[in-house]
N, C-alpha and C. Protein backbone atom coordinates (compact mmCIF):
# COMPACT_ATOMS: atom_id res chain seq x y z
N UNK A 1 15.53 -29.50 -21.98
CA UNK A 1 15.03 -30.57 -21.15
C UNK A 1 14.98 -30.07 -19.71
N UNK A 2 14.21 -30.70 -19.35
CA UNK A 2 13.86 -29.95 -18.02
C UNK A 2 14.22 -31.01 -16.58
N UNK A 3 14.55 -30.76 -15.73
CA UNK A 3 15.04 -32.04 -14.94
C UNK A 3 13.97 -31.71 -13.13
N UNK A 4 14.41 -32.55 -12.76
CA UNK A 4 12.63 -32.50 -11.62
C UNK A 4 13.71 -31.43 -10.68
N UNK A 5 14.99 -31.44 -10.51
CA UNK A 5 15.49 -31.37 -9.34
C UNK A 5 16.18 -29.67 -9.92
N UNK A 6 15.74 -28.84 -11.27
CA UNK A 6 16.56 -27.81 -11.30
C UNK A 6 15.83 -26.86 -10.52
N UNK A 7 14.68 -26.78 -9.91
CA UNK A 7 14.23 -26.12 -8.77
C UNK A 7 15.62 -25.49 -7.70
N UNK A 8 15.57 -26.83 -7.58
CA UNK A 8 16.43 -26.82 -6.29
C UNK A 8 18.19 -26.51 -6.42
N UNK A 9 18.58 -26.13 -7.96
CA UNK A 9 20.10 -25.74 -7.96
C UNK A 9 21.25 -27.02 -8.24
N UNK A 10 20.17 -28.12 -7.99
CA UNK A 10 21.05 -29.35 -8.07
C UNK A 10 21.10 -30.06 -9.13
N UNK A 11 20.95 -29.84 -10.48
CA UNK A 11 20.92 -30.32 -11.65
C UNK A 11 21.96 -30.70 -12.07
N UNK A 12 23.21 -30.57 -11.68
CA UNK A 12 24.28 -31.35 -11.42
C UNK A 12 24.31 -32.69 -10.59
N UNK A 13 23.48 -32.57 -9.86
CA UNK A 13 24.07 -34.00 -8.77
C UNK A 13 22.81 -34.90 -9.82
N UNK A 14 21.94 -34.34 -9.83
CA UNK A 14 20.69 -35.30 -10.89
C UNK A 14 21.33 -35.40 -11.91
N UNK A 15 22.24 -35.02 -12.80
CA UNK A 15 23.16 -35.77 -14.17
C UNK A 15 23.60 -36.87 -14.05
N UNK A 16 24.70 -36.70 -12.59
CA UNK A 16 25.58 -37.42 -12.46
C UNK A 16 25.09 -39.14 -11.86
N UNK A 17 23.64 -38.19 -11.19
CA UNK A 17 22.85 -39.77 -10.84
C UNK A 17 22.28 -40.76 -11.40
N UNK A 18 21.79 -40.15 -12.36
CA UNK A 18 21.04 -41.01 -13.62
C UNK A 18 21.68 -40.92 -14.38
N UNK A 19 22.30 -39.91 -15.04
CA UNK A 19 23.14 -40.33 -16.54
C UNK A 19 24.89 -40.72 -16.57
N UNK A 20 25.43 -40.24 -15.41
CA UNK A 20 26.77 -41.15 -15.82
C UNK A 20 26.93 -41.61 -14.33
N UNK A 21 26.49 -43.29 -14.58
CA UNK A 21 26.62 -44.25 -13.79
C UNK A 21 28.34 -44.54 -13.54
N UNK A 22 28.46 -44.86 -12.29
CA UNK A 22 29.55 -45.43 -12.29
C UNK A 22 30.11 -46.73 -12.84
N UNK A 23 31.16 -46.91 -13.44
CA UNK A 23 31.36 -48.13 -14.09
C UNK A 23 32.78 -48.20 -14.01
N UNK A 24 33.46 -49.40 -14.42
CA UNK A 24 34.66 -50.02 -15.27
C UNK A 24 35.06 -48.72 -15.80
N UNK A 25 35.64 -47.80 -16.07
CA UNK A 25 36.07 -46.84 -17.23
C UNK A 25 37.54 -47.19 -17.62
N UNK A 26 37.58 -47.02 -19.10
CA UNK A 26 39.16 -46.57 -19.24
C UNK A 26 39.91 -45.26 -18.79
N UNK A 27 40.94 -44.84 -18.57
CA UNK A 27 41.06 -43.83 -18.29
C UNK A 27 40.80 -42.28 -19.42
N UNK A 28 41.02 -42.95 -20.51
CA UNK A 28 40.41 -41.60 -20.99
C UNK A 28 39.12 -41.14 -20.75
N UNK A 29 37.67 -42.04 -20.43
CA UNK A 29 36.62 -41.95 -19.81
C UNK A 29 36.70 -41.47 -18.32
N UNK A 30 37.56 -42.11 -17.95
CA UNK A 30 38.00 -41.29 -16.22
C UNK A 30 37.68 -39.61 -16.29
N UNK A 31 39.33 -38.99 -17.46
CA UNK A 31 39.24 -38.05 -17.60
C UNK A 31 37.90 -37.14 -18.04
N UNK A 32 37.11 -37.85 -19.29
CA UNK A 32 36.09 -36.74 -19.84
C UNK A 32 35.17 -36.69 -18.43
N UNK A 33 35.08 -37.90 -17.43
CA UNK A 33 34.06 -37.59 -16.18
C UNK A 33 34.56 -36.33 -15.55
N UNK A 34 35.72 -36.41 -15.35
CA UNK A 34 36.39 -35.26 -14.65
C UNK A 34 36.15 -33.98 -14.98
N UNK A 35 36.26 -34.03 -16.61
CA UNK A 35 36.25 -32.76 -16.83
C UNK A 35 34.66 -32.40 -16.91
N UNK A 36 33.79 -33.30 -17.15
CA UNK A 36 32.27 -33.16 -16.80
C UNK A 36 31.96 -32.77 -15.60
N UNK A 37 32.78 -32.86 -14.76
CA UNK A 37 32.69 -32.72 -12.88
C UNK A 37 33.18 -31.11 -13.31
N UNK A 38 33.60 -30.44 -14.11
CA UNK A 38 34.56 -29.48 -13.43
C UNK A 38 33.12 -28.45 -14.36
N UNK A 39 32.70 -29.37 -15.31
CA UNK A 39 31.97 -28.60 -16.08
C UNK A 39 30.51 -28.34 -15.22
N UNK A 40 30.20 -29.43 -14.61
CA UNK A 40 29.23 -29.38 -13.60
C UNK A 40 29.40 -28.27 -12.65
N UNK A 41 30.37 -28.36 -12.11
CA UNK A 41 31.04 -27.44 -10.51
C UNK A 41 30.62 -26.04 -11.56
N UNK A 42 31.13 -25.47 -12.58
CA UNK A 42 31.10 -24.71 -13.48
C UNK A 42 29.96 -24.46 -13.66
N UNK A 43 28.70 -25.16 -14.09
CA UNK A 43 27.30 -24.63 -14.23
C UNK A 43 26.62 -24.29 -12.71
N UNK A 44 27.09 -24.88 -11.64
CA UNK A 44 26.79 -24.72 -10.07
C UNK A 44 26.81 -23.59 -10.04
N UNK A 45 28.61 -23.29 -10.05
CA UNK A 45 28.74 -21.97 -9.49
C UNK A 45 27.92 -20.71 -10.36
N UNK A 46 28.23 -20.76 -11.69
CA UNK A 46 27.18 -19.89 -12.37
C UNK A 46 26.23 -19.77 -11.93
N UNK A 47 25.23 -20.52 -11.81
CA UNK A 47 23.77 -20.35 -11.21
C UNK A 47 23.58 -19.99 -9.68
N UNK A 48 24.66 -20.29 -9.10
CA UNK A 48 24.69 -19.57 -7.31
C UNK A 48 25.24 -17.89 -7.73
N UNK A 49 25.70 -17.41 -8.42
CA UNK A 49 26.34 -16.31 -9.05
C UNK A 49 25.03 -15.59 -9.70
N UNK A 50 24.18 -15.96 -10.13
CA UNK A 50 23.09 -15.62 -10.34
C UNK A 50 22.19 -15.08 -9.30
N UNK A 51 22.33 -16.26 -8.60
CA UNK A 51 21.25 -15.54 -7.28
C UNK A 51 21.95 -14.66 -6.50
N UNK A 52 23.61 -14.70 -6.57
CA UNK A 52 23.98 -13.33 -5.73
C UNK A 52 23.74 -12.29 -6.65
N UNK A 53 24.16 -12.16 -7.80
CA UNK A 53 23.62 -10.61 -8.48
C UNK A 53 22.92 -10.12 -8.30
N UNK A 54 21.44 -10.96 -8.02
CA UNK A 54 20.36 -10.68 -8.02
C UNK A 54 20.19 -10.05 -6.33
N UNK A 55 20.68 -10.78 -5.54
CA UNK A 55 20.66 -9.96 -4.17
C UNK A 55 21.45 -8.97 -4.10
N UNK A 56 22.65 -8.70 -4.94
CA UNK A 56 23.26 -7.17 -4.92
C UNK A 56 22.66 -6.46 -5.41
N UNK A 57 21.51 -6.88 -6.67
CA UNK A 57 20.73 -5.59 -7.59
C UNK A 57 20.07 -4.97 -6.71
N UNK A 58 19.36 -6.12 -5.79
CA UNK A 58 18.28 -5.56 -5.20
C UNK A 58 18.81 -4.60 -3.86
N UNK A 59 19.72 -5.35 -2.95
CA UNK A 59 20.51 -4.23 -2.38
C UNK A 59 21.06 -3.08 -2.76
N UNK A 60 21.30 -2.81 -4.20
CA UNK A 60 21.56 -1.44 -4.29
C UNK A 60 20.31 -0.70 -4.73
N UNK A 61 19.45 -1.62 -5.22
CA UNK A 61 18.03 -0.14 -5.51
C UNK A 61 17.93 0.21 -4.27
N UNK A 62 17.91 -0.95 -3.24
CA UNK A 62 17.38 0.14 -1.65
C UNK A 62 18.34 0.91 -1.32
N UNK A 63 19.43 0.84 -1.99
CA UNK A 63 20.54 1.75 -1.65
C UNK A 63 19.93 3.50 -2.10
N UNK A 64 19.85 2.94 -3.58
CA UNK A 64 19.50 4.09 -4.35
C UNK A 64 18.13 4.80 -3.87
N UNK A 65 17.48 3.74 -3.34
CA UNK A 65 16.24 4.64 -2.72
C UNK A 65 16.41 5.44 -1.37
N UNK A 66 16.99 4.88 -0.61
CA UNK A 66 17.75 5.71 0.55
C UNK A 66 18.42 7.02 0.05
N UNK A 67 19.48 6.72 -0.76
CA UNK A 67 20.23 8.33 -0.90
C UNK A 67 19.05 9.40 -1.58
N UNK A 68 17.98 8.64 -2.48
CA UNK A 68 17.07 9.50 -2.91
C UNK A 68 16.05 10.44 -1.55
N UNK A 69 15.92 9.92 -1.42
CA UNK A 69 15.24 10.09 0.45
C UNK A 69 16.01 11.30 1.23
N UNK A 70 17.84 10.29 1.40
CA UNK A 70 18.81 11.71 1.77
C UNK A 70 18.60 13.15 0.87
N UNK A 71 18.75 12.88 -0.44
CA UNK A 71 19.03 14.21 -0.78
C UNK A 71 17.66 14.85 -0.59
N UNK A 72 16.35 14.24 -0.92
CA UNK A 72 15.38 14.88 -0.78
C UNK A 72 15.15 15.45 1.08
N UNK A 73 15.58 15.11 2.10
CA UNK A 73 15.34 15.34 3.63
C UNK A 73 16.88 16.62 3.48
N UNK A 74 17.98 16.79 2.27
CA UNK A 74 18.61 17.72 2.76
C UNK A 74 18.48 18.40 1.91
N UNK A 75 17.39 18.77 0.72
CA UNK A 75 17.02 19.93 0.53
C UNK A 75 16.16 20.26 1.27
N UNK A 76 14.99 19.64 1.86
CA UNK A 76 14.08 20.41 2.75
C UNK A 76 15.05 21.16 4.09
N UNK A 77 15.76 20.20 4.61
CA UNK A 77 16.73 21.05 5.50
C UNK A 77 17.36 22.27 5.34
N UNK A 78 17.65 22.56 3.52
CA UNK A 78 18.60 23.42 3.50
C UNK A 78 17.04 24.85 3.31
N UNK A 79 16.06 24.21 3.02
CA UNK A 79 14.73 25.48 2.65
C UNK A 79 14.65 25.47 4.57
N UNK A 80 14.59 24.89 5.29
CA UNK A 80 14.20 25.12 6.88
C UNK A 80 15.36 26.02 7.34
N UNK A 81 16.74 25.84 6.96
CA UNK A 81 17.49 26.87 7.67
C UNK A 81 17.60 28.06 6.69
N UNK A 82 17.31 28.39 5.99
CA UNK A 82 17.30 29.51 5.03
C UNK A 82 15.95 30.16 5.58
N UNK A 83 14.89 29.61 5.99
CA UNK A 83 13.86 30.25 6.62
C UNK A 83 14.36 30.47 7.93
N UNK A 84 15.23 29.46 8.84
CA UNK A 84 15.29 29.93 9.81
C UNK A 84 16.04 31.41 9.53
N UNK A 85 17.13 31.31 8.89
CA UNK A 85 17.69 32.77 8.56
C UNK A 85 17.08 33.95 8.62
N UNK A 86 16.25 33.95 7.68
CA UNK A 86 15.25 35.00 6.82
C UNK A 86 14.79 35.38 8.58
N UNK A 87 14.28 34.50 9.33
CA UNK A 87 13.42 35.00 11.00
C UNK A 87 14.64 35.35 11.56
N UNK A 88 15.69 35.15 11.44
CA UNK A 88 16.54 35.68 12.39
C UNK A 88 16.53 36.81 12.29
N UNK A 89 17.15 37.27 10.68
CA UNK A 89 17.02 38.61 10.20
C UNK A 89 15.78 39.54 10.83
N UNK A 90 14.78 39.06 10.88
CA UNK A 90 13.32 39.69 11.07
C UNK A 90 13.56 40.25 12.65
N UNK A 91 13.32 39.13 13.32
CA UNK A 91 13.63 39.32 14.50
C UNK A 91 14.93 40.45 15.18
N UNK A 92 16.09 40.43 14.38
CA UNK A 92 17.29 41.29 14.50
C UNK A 92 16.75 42.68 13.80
N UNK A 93 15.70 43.32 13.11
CA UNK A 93 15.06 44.24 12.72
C UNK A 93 14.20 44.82 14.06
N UNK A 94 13.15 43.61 14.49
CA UNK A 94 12.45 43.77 14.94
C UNK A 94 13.04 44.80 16.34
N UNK A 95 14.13 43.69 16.82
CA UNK A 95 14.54 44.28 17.88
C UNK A 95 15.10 45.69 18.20
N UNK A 96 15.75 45.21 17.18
CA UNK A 96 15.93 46.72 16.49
C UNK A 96 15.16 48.30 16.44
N UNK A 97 14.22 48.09 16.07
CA UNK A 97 12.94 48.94 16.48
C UNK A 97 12.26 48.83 17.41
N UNK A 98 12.03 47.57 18.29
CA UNK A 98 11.47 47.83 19.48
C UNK A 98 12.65 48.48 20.36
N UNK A 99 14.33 48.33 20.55
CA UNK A 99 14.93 49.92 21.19
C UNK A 99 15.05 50.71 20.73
N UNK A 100 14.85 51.46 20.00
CA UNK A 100 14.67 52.11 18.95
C UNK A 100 13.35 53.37 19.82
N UNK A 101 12.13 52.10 19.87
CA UNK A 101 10.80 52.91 20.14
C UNK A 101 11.01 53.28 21.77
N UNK A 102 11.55 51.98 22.38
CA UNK A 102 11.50 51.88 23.84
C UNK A 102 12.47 53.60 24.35
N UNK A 103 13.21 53.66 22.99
CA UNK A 103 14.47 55.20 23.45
C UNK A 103 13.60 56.19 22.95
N UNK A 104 12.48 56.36 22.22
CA UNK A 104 11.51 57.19 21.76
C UNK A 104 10.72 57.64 22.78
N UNK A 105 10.10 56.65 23.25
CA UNK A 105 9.35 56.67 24.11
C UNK A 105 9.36 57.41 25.49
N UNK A 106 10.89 56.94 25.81
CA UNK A 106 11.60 57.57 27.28
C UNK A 106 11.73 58.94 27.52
N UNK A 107 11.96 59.51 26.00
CA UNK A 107 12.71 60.48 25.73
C UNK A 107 11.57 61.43 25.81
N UNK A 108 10.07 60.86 25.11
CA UNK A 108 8.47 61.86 25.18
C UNK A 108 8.29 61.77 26.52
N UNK A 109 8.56 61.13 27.44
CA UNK A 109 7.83 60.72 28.87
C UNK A 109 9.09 62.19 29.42
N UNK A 110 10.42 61.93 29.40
CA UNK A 110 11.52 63.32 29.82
C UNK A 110 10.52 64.56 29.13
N UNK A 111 10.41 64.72 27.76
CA UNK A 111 9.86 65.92 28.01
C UNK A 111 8.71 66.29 28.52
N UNK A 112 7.64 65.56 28.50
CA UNK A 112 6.14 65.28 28.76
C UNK A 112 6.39 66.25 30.19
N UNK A 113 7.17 64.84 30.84
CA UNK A 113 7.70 65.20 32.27
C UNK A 113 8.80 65.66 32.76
N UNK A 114 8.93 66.61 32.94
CA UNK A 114 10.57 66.50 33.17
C UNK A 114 11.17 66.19 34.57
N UNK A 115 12.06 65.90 34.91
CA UNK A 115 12.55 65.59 36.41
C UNK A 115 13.01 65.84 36.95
């Protein structure tokens, strides 16, 4: 059965409005209201418990999409400093041979010329 007001979470207060009127009760009727109240409070909270799961699910996929993101931005990081490496190396060659040539060089210009 479908009630106008379960839109809105309140299908409890719409029971209690239309179907158990207040009246005369004996007290054992007191009690089953009561425990209908607790059973009510009971279907409430369930269904507010619902909509939080549902905002934690969804907060953790963006969770999960974030760390996916991290690990993917720190493998490219770890391929950018491994290249930076590889140029350091190059460069520490390079230099390498340019004193290397620059002491070559000095050394043809001494004999070329001598002084």
């Amino acid at each position: 059965m479908k009630f106008p007001c379960h839109q809105s979470g309140r299908t409890d207060r719409y029971l209690r409005r239309h179907y158990l009127k207040p009246s005369q009760k004996s007290p054992g009727e007191k009690r089953s209201t009561a425990e209908g109240d607790k059973i009510f409070e009971a279907l409430d909270m369930a269904e507010n418990l619902g909509v939080k799961v549902e905002a934690i699910l969804k907060k953790l996929e963006k969770l999960y999409v974030i760390e996916h993101q991290l690990k993917e931005v720190h493998v490219k990081v770890a391929n950018i400093e491994a290249s930076v490496s590889k140029l350091d190396s190059e460069v520490q060659v390079l230099t390498t041979r340019t004193t290397k040539q620059e002491t070559d060089v000095k050394e043809l210009e001494q004999l070329r010329f001598p002084i």
